[in-house]
Protein backbone atom coordinates (compact mmCIF):
# COMPACT_ATOMS: atom_id res chain seq x y z
CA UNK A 1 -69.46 -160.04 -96.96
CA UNK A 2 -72.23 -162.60 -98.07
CA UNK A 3 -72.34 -164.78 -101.01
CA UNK A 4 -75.80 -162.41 -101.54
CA UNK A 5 -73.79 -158.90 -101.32
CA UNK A 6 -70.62 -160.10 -102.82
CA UNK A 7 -72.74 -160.98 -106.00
CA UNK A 8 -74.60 -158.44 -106.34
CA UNK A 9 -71.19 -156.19 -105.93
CA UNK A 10 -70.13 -158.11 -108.77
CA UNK A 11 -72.65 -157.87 -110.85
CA UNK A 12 -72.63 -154.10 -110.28
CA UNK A 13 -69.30 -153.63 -110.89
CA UNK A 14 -69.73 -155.15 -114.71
CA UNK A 15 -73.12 -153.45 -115.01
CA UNK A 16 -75.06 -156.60 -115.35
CA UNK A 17 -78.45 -157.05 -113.74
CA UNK A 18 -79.48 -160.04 -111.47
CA UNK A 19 -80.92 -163.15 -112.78
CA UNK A 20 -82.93 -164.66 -109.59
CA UNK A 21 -84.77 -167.87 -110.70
CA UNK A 22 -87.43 -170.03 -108.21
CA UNK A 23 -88.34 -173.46 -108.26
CA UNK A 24 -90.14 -175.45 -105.86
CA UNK A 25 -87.67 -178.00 -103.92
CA UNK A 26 -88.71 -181.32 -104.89
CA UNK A 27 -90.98 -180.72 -107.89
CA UNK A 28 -91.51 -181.83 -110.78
CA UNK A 29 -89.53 -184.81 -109.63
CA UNK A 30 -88.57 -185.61 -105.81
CA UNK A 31 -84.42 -186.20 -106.61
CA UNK A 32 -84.45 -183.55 -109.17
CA UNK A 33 -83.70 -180.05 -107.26
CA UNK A 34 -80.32 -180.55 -106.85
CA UNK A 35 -79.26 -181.01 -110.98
CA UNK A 36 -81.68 -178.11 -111.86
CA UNK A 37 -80.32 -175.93 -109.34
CA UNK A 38 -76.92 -176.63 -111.61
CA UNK A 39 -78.87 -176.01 -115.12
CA UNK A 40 -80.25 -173.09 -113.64
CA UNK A 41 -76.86 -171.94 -113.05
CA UNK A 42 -75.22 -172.79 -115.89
CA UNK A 43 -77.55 -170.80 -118.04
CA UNK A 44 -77.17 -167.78 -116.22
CA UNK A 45 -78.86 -167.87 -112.85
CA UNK A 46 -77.14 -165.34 -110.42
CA UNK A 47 -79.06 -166.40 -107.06
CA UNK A 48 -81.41 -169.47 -106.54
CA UNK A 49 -84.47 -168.66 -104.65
CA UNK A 50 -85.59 -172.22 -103.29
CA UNK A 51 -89.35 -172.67 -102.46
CA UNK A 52 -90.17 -174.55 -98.94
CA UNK A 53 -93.45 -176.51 -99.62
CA UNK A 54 -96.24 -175.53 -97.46
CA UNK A 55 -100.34 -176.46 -97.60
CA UNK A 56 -101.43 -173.07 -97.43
CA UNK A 57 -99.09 -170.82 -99.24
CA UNK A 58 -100.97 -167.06 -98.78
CA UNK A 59 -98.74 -165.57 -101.67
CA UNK A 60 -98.79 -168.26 -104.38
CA UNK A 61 -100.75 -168.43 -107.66
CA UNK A 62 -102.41 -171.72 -108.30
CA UNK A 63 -98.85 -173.19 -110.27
CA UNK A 64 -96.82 -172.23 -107.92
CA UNK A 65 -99.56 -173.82 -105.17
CA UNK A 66 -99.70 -177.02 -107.03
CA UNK A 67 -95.93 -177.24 -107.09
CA UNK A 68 -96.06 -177.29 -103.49
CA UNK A 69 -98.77 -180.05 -103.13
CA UNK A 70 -96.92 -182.64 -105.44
CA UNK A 71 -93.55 -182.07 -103.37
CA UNK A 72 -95.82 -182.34 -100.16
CA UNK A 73 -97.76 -185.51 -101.25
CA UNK A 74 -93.58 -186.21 -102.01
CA UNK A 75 -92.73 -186.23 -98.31
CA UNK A 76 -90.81 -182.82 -98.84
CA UNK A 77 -90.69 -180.77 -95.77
CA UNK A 78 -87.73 -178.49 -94.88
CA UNK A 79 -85.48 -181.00 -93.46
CA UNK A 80 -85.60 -182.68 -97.40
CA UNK A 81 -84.97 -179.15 -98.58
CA UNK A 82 -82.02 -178.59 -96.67
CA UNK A 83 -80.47 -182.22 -97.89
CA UNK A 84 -81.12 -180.77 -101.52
CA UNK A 85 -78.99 -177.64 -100.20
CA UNK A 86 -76.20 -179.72 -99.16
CA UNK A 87 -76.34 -182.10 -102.19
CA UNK A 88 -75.76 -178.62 -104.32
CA UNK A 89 -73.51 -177.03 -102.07
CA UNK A 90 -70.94 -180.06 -103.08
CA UNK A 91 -70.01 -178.76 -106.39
CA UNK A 92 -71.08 -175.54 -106.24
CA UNK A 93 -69.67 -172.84 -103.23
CA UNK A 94 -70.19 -169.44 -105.43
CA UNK A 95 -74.04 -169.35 -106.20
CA UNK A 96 -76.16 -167.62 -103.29
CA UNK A 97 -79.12 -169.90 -102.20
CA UNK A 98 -82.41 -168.27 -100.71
CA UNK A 99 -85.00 -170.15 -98.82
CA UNK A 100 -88.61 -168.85 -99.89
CA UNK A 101 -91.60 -169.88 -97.34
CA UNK A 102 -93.72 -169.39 -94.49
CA UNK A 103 -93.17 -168.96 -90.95
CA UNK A 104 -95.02 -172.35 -90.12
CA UNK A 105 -92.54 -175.14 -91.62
CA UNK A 106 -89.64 -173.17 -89.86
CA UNK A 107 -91.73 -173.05 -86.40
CA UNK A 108 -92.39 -177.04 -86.86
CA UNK A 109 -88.74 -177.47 -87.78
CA UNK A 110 -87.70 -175.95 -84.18
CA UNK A 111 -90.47 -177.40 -82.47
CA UNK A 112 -88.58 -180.89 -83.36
CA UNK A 113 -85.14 -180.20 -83.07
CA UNK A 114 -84.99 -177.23 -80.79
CA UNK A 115 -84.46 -173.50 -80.34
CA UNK A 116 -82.48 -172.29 -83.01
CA UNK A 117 -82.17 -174.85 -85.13
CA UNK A 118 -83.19 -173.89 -88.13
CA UNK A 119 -81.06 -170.82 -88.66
CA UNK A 120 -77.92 -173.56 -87.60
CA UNK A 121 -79.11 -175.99 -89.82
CA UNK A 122 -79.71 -173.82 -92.86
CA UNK A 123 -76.00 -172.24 -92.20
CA UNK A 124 -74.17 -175.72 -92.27
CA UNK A 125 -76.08 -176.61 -95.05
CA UNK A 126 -75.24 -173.66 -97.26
CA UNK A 127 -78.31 -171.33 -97.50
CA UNK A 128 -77.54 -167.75 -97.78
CA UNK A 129 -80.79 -166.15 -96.96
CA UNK A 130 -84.52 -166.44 -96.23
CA UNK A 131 -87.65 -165.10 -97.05
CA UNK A 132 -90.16 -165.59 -94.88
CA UNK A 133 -93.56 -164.44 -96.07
CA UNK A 134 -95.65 -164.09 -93.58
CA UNK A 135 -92.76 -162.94 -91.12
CA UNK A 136 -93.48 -159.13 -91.02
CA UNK A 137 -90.56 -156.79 -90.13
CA UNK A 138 -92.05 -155.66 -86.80
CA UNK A 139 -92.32 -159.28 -85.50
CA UNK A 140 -88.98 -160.29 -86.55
CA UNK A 141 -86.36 -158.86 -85.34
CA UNK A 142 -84.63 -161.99 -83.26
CA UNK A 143 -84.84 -163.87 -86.00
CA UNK A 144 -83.12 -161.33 -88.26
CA UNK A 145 -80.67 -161.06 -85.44
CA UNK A 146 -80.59 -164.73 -85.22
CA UNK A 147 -79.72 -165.13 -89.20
CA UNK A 148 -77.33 -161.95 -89.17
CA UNK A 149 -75.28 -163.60 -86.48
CA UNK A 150 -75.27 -167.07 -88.81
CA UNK A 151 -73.84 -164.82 -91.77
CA UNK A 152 -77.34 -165.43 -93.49
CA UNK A 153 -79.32 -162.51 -95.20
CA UNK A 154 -83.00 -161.66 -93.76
CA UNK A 155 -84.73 -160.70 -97.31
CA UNK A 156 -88.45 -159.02 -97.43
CA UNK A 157 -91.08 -159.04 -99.79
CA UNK A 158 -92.29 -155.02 -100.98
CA UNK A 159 -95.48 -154.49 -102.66
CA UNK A 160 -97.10 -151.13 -104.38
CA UNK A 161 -99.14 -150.70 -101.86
CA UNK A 162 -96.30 -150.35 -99.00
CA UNK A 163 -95.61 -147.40 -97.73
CA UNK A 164 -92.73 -145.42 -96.79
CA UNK A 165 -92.82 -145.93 -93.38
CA UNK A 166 -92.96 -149.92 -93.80
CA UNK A 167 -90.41 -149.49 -96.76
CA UNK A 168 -87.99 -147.56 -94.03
CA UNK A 169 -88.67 -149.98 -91.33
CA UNK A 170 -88.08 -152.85 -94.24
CA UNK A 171 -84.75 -151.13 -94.57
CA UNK A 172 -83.56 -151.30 -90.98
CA UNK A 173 -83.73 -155.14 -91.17
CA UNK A 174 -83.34 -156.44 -94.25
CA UNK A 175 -79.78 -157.42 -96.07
CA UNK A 176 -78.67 -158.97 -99.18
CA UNK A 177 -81.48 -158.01 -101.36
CA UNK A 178 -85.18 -157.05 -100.90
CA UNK A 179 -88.03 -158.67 -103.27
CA UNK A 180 -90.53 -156.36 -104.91
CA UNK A 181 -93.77 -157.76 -106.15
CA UNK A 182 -94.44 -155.50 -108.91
CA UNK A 183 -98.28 -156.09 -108.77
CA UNK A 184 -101.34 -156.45 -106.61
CA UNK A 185 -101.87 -160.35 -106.50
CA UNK A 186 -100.20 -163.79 -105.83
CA UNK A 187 -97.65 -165.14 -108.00
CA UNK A 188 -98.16 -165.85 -111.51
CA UNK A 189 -100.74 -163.26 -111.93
CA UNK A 190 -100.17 -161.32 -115.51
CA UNK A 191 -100.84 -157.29 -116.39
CA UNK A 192 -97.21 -156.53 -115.61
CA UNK A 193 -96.96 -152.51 -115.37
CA UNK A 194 -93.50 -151.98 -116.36
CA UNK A 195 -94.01 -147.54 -115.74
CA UNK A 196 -95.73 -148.45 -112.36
CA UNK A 197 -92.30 -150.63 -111.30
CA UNK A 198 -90.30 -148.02 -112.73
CA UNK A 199 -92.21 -144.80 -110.46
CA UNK A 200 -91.88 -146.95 -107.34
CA UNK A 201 -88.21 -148.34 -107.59
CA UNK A 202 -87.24 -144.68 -106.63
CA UNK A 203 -89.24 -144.72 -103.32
CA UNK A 204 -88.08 -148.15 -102.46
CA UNK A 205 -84.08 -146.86 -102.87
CA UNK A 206 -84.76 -143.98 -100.57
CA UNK A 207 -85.33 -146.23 -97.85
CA UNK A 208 -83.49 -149.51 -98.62
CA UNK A 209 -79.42 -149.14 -99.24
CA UNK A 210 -79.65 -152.36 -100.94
CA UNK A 211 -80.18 -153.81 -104.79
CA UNK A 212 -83.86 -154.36 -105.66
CA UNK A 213 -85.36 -157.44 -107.00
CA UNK A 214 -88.62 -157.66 -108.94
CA UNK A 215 -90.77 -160.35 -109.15
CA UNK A 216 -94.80 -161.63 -109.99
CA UNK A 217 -95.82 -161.49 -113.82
CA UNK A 218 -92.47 -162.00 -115.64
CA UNK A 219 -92.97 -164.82 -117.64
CA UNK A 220 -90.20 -164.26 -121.02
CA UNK A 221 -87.42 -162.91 -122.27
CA UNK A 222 -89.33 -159.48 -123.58
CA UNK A 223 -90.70 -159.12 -119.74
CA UNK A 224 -87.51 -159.46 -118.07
CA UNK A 225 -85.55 -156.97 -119.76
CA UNK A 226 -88.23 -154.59 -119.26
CA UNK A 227 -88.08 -154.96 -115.83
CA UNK A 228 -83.82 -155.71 -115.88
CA UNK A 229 -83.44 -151.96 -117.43
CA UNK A 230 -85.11 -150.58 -113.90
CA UNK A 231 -84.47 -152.49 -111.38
CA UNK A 232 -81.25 -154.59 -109.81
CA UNK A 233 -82.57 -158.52 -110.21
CA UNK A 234 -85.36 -160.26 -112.36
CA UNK A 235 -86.98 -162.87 -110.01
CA UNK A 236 -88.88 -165.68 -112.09
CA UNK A 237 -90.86 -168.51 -111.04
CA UNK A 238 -94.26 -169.30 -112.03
CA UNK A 239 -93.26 -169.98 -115.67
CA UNK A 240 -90.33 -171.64 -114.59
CA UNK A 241 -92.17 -173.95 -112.68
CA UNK A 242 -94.75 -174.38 -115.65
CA UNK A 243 -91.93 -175.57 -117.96
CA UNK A 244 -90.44 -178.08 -115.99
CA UNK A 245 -93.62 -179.55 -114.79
CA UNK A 246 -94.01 -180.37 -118.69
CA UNK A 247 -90.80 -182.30 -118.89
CA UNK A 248 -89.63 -185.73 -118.46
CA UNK A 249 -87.29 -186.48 -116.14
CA UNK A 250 -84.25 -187.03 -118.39
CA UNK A 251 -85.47 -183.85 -120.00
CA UNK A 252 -85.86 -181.25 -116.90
CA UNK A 253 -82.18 -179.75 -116.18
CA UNK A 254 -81.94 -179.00 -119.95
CA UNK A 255 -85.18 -177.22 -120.08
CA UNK A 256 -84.14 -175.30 -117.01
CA UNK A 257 -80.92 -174.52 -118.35
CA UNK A 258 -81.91 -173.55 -121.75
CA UNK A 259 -85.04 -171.03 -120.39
CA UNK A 260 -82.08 -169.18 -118.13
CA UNK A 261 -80.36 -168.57 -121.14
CA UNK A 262 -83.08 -167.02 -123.28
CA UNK A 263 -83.61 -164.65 -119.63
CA UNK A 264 -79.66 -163.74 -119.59
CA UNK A 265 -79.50 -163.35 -122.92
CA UNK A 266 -81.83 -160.47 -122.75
CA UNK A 267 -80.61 -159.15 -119.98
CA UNK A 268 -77.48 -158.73 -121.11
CA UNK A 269 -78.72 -157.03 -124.10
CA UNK A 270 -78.87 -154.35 -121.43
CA UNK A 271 -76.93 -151.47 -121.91
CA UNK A 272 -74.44 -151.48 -118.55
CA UNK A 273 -75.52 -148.98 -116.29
């Protein structure tokens, strides 16, 4: 079993919901991922979801966008973001780490240091699972095979406007988790429709045997147990990556730390379920 399924079997088994945090490797501050990857945890953070910096992220809001250009401008590509990875991985073995990105930094990662060497590399390093935006499921399938064979989890993004036979063919590939963007947009955007996440959770579940994550537009404490008492995981970023671009340095890993805690406090408000 994963580090992805055998948390989320935990979690399920006390009847607490998934607290999924991202952050952008290398921002606000190039050495920095590593120690808030370890605030993030120790205020409650179940899974880390680990952005890859890219120039032309499709699915980002303009925060989340300008993360990625100051870790660029940094000299972060995915070889840095695996050495953050590793860094973690030395006093922390438990807490599952997922790669967020695009197909392009992985393809340029290979073209460098050969076939296959990406999924190798991110399994010695001590990811758990990717998310590949722009990798649809019907274009994917070695590399799913690829990661499955590695032990890693192969995690897609749903939307509202999927439909049941991409949600079904979603299901025959994915593992560990799948992500649900609860709105029409890019990340960050706000008009969160708690009732619309709600009516489409079911759909999603007939198709995928596996916990649901939502994501896009939760942004506090109020938000994320709204979504926490429907779905499996709460996956926050954008105003995650707002607060710690307002920190100083000495300052970031407590901010991180003490906005997880205001999250799993309210989602362990939760009645267990």
């Amino acid at each position: 079993m994963s580090r992805i399924a055998s948390t989320f079997a935990a979690l399920g088994a006390r009847g607490r919901k998934a607290l999924i945090p991202f952050v952008t490797a290398g921002d606000p501050y190039a050495d920095a991922t590593p120690e808030i990857m370890h605030a993030l945890v120790a205020g409650g953070a179940d899974v880390i979801e680990i952005g890859v910096p890219f120039s032309d992220p499709m699915a980002d809001g303009p925060v989340i966008q300008q993360a990625g250009e100051r870790a660029l401008a940094r000299g972060i590509a995915l070889a840095q973001v695996l050495a953050m990875v590793r860094d973690f991985r030395r006093d922390d073995d438990a807490t599952p780490v997922v790669l967020m990105g695009y197909a392009n930094p992985v393809e340029r990662y290979e073209q460098r240091h050969g076939g296959g060497s990406f999924v190798r590399d991110a399994a010695a390093a001590g990811v758990d699972g990717m998310l590949v935006v722009d990798y649809p499921p019907e274009e994917c399938e070695d590399f799913a095979a690829a990661l499955k064979a590695a032990g890693l989890d192969l995690i897609f993004l749903l939307a509202p406007t999927s439909t049941d036979a991409r949600i079904a063919q979603v299901g025959r590939l994915a593992s560990g988790y799948v992500y649900y963007v609860s709105l029409k947009g890019v990340t960050g955007a706000g008009h969160l429709d708690t009732a619309a996440v709600a009516a489409m959770l079911p759909r999603i579940r007939a198709g995928v045997a596996l916990p649901v994550g939502v994501g896009f537009g939760i942004r506090d404490a109020a938000s994320a147990q709204a979504v926490g008492a429907v779905a499996d995981a709460v996956v926050i970023g954008t105003r995650l990556v707002q607060i710690l671009q307002e920190q100083p340095r000495e300052e970031v890993a407590a901010a991180a730390r003490g906005f997880m805690a205001q999250i799993r406090q309210a989602l362990d408000a939760l009645p267990a379920r």
